[in-house]
Structures are given as C-alpha cells and as structure tokens.
Protein backbone atom coordinates (compact mmCIF):
# COMPACT_ATOMS: atom_id res chain seq x y z
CA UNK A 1 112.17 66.48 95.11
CA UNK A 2 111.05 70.25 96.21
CA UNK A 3 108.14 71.95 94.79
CA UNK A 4 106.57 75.14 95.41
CA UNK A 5 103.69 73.35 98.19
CA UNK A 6 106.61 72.81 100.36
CA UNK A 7 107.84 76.05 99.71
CA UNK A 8 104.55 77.42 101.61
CA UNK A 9 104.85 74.28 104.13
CA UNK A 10 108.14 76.31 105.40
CA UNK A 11 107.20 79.50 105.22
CA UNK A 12 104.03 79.03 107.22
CA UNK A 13 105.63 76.98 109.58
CA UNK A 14 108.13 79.66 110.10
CA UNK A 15 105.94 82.86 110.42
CA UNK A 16 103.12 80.63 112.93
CA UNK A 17 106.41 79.41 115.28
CA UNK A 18 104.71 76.12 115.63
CA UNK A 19 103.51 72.86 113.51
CA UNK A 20 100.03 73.48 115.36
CA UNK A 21 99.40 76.59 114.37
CA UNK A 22 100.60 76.02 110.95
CA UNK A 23 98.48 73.29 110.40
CA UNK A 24 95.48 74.84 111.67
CA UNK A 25 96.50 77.45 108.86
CA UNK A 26 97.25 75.04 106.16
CA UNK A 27 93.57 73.59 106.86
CA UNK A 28 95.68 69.85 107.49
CA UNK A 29 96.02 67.86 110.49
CA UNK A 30 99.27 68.41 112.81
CA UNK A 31 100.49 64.65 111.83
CA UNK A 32 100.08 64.88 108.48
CA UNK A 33 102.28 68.64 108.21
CA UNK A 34 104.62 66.96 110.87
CA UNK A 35 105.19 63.80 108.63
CA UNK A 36 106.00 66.28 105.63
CA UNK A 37 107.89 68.01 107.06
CA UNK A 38 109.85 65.01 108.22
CA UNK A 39 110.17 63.75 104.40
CA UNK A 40 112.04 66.81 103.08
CA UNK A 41 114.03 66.60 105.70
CA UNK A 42 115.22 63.14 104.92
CA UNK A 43 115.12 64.51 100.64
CA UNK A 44 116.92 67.22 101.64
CA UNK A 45 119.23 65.33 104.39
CA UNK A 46 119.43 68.62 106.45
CA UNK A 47 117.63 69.74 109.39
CA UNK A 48 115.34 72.68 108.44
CA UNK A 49 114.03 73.80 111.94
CA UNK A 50 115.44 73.93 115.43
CA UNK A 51 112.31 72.51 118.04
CA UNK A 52 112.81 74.75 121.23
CA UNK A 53 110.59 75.23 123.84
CA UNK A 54 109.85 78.36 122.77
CA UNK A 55 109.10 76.86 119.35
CA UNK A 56 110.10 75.91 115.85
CA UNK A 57 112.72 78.33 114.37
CA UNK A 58 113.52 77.57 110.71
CA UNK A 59 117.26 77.23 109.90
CA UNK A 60 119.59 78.89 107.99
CA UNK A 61 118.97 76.24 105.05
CA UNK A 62 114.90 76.69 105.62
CA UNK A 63 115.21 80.71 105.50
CA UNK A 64 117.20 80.41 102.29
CA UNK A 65 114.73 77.92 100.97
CA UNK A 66 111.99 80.02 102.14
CA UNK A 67 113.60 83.37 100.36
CA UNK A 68 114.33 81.57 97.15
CA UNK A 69 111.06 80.06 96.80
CA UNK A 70 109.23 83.09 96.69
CA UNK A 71 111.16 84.13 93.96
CA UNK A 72 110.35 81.33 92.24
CA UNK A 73 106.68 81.98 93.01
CA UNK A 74 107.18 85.30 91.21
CA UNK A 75 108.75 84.22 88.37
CA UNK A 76 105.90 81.48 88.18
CA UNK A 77 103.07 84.21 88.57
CA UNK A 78 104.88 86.07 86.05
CA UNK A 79 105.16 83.57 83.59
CA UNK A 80 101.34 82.97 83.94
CA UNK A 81 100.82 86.62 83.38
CA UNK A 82 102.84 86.87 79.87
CA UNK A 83 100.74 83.47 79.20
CA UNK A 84 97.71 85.41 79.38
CA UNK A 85 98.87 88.52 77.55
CA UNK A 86 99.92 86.27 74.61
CA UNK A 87 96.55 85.13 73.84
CA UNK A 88 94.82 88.04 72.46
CA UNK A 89 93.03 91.17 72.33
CA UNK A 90 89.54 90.43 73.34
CA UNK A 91 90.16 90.35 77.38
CA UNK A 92 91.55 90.20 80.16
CA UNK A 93 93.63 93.44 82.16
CA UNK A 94 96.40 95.20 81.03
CA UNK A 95 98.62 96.90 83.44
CA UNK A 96 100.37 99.58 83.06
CA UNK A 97 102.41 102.38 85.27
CA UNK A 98 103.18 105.64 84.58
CA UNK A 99 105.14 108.48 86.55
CA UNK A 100 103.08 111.48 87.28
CA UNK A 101 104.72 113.61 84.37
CA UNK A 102 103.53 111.36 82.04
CA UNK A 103 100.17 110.57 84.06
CA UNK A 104 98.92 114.19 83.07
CA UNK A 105 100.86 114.70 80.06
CA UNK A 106 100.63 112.18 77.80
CA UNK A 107 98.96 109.15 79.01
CA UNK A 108 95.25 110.32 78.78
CA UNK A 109 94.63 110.73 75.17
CA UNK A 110 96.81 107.48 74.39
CA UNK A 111 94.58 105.47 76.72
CA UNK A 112 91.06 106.81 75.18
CA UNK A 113 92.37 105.60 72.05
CA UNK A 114 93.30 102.38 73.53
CA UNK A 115 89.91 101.67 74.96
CA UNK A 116 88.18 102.83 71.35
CA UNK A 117 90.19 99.96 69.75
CA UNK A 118 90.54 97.20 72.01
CA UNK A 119 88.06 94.66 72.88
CA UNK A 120 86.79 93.99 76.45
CA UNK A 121 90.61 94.72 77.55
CA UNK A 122 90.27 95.98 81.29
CA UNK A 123 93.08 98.64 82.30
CA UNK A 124 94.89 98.35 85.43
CA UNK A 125 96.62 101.80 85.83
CA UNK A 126 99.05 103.14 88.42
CA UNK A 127 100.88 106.40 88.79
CA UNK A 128 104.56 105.47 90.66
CA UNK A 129 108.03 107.28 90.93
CA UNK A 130 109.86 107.31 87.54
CA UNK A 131 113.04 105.25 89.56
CA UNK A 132 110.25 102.50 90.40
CA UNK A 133 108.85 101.79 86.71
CA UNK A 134 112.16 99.83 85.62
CA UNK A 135 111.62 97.07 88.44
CA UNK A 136 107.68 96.94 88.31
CA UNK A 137 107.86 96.16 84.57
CA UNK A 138 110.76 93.57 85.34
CA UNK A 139 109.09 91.69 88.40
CA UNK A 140 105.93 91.34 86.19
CA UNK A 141 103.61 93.44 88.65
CA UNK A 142 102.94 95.87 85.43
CA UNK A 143 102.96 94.79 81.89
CA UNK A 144 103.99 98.43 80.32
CA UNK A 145 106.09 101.28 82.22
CA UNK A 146 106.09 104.89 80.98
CA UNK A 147 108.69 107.59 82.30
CA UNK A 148 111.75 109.02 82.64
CA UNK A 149 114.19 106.54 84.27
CA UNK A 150 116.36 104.35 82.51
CA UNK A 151 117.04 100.95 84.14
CA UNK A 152 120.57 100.55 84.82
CA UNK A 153 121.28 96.91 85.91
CA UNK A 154 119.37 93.88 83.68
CA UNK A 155 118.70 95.97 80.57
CA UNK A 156 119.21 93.21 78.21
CA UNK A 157 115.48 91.81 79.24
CA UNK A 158 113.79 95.15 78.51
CA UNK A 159 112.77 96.40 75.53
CA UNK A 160 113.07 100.47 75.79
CA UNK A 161 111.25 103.16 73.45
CA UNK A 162 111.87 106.35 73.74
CA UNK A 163 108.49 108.30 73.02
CA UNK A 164 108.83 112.10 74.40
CA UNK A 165 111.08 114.41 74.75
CA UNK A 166 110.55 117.99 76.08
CA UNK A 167 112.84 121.19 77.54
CA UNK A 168 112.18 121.89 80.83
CA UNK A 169 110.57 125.20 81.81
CA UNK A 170 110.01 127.28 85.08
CA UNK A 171 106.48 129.12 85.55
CA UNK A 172 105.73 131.74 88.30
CA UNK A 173 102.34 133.87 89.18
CA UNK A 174 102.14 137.23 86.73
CA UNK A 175 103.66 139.31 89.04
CA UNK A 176 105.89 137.27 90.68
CA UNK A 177 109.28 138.99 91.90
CA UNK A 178 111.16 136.90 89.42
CA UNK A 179 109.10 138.03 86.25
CA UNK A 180 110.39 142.02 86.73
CA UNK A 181 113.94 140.86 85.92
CA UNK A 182 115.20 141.98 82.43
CA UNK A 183 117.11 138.94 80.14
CA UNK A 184 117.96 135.97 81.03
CA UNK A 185 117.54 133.99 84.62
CA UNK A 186 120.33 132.27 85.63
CA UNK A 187 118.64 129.08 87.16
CA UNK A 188 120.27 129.74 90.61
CA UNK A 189 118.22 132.74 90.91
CA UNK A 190 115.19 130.12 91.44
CA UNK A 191 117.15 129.14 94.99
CA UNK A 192 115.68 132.75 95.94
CA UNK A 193 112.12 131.28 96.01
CA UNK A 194 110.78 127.88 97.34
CA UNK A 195 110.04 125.77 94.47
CA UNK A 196 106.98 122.92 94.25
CA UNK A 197 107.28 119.83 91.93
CA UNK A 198 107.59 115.82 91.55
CA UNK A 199 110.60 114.12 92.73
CA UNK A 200 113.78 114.00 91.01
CA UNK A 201 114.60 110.69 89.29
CA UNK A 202 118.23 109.48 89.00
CA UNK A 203 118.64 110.54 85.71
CA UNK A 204 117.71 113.77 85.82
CA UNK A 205 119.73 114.07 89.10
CA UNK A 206 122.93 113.43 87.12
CA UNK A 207 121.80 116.22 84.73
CA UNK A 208 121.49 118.58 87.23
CA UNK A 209 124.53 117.34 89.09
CA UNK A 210 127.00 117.85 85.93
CA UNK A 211 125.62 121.10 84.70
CA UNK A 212 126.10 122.88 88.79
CA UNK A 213 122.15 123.03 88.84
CA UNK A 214 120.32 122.96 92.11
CA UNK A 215 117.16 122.95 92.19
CA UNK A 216 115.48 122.32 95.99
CA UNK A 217 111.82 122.26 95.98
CA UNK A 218 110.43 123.09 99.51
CA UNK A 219 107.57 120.81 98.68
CA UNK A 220 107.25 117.45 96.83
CA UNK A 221 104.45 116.92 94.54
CA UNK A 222 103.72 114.61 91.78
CA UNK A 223 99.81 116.64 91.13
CA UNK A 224 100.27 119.46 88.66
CA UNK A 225 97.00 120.68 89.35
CA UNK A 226 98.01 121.06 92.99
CA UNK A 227 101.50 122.75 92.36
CA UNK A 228 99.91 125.29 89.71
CA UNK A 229 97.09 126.11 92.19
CA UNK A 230 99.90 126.86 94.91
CA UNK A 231 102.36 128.74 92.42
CA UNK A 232 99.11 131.01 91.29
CA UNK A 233 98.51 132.21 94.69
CA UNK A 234 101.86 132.31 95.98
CA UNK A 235 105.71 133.01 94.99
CA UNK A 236 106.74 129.34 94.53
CA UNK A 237 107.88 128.46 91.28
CA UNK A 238 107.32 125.08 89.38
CA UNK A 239 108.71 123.34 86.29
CA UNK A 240 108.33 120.59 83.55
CA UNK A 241 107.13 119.96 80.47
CA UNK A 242 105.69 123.24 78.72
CA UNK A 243 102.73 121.18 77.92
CA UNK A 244 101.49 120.81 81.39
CA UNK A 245 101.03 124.90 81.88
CA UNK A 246 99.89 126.07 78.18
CA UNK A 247 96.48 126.56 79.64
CA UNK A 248 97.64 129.28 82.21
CA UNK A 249 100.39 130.66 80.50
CA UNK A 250 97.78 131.26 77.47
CA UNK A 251 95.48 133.20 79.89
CA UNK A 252 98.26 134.81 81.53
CA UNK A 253 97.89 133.00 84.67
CA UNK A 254 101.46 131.65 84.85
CA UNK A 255 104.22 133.71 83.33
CA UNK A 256 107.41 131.38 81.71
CA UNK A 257 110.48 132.67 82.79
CA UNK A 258 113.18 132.99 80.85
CA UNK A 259 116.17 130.62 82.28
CA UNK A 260 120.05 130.32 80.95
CA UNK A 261 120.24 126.24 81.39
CA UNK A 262 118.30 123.90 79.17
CA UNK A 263 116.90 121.22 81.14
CA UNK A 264 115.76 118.10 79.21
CA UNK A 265 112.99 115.80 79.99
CA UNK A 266 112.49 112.53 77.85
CA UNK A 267 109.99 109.79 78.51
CA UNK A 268 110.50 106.17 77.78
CA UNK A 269 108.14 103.08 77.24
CA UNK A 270 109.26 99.79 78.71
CA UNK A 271 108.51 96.61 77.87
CA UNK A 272 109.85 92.89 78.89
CA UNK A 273 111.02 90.92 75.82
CA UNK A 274 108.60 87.97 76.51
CA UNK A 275 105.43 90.47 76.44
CA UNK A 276 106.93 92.42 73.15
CA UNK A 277 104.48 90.93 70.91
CA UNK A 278 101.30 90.41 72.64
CA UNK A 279 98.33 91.39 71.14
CA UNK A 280 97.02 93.85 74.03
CA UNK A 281 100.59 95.05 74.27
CA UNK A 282 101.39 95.79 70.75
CA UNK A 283 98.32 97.44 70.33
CA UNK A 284 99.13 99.93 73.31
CA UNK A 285 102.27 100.67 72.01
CA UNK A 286 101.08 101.12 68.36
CA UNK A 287 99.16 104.01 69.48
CA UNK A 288 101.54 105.41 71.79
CA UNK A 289 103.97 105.73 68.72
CA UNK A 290 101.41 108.04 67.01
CA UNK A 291 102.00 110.61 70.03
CA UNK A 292 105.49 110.41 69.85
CA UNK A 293 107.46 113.61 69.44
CA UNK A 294 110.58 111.44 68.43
C-alpha cells in the first residue's frame, strides 16, 4: 500500500515545490512521478498536495506522512546496523561516543586494547556532550555511549553499566591566591575566581542544585589539556576527575585544593538491548570491565 520509495516521492516533491523539478531529481520522467503520485492518492483516498500557481504544497496528511516516514527510515537503517554488528568480529566499524571526561580519561587505554584483540574491526569514534550520548546510542547513530548522563525517558531499551566512579577535585597554579588559605575551602570561595571546564550535564546539575553548589565557569571547555594550560598561567581554577591532573599535581604544577563538598563523578556505558550480544560489542565491553573502578 505505502512503502518507503513513496516516502522519498513526497518528500522530494515537497522540498523541489514542483513535480518537474522533482522528477528531474528523482532521475524519472515528469509523467511517470505525476502518475504515482496520482496512485497513492487514490490508495490513500486523500489529497496529498495543494497545485497553486505558485506550486505544489504538500498537505497536512503528506507532511505527516513525510515526518513519519523518516522515522521509519531510521529505524530501518538502524535495524540494518544491529544486522551487521550481529555477525561477528572480523569487520566492519564500530561506533562509539564518548563525553570529553571520559575521552581523556578512560577511553584511550580501553581502545588500544580493543584494537590488539579484534580483527579488522574499524572504529568510528566521537567525543559529544554527556546529555547527547543517551539519544545517539538510542537512534542507532553510535553503537556504544560512554559518560555521565543517565537517560531519563525510554530506559527500558538500554542496557546501562556503570564503569567509573571518581570525587571531584579543584586544581589551581602553585601560588594561586586560593592555595595560601589554611583548612578547608568552602566551595563558594571558588565564585572568587573564574573557573574553566566542560559543560555541566543534567545530572550533575541536580547534584549541585541540592547540595547549594554553584559553580560558574567563565569559560566552557571540554579539552583538559587546554583548561590546565590556562589554569597554569593564570588564576582560573578547574575540576574533575583526579586522574586527569596527577601529572601536574605530581610535579607541583597544579596544587589540589582542599574543598568542604564532595562532588561525585560516575561514568556509565550504554548499550541498546538488540546490540547486547554482538560479537564487536561484547568484546568492547569485556575490556572496558577490566578498567572498571566499580
């Protein structure tokens, strides 16, 4: 009755404004897109666009048509993709996304060892916002999301790990202002300085939102190794994991200051159901759970 070719008949149609430049796009001849057009018209028994002078305008029935099609596209394209992953280990890509946290944190020595043990497996690899990695992994445009964010709405379709955790910590230049205090920091002294670091994700928002912490960074950065360059040279302050400055705090670089308020930061893997047990998939996450901290 309606397949996904007409799907594309309407859409084109609709973005071109006429049948002859539709045609011309389709590679067809004006009759022949004119005729089908006609026939799912008479399927359908509802008129899809209004001719004007000015040109064809789809209906309200044609732009819901349209809209719902390409989500059926998607879901098509993503079926095709969990096809592929369930076939095995010696091709084809695997993509993943990470946030930037995890980008620099974690994500390095789990891929080397991925690459070491997989077969001809190519890597597609993108660093997003933590908020984003929920709806990439569910729409099929990555196969494996690491980071912070929790999805909150269609859960039940993921399948969520949790693979880091980590306490928050603030770092300054030696010699910054902040390091000749005595004790304890309470964290709204930080409000004194500008701050540099990644944007907040919703969860952590809440955190900070509950426990009366707020924490405005004057610039947002998801590079480490550009925030510690600026925090070295400067009086901003940064924060995260305590992994990401043991380098400079080691050579006395970056000094940790000592804050009242634990901050948590945990990292989650997240999969779709469907793509659970793929070869290429399982092995990823095999060797993700030997860096686990939890």
């Amino acid at each position: 009755m309606l397949d996904v070719s007409d799907i594309t008949l309407l859409k084109t149609v609709a973005e071109e404004g006429s049948i002859s430049k539709a045609a011309e796009k389709l590679h067809m001849s004006q009759p022949t897109l004119s005729k089908k057009i006609a026939r799912l018209e008479k399927v359908l028994k509802v008129e899809l666009f209004h001719r004007q002078s000015t040109g064809m305008n789809p209906t309200a029935i044609a732009s819901y048509l349209i809209e719902s099609g390409e989500q059926l596209r998607a879901k098509l394209d993503t079926l095709c993709r969990h096809v592929e992953l369930l076939s095995n280990l010696e091709g084809g890509t695997l993509k993943i996304g990470v946030s930037p946290i995890v980008e620099q944190l974690l994500f390095p020595k789990v891929l080397m060892d991925f690459v070491e043990e997989s077969n001809n497996v190519e890597i597609s690899f993108k660093v997003d916002l933590p908020q984003k990695i929920p709806s990439l992994v569910l729409n099929g445009e990555i196969d494996i999301g690491i980071g912070p964010a929790l999805p909150q709405e269609r859960a039940s379709e993921l399948v969520i790990r949790k693979v880091q955790s980590a306490r928050i910590v603030f770092v300054v230049r030696a010699g910054h202002p902040l390091t000749e205090s005595k004790g304890t920091l309470p964290t709204d002294e930080l409000n004194n300085f500008p701050g540099i670091g990644p944007s907040v994700n919703k969860s952590m928002s809440e955190f900070l939102q509950e426990n009366d912490v707020y924490l405005p960074f004057k610039i947002t950065c998801d590079n480490y190794q550009i925030a510690k360059s600026i925090v070295m040279s400067s009086d901003y302050f940064t924060g995260g994991p305590r992994e990401l400055f043991t380098k400079e705090l080691d050579c006395g670089e970056l000094v940790q200051l000592d804050i009242a308020e634990e901050i948590p930061w945990q990292s989650y893997c997240i999969t779709r159901q469907e793509t659970e047990y793929a070869p290429a998939v399982k092995k990823f996450i095999e060797i993700l759970e030997q860096y686990s901290d939890v």
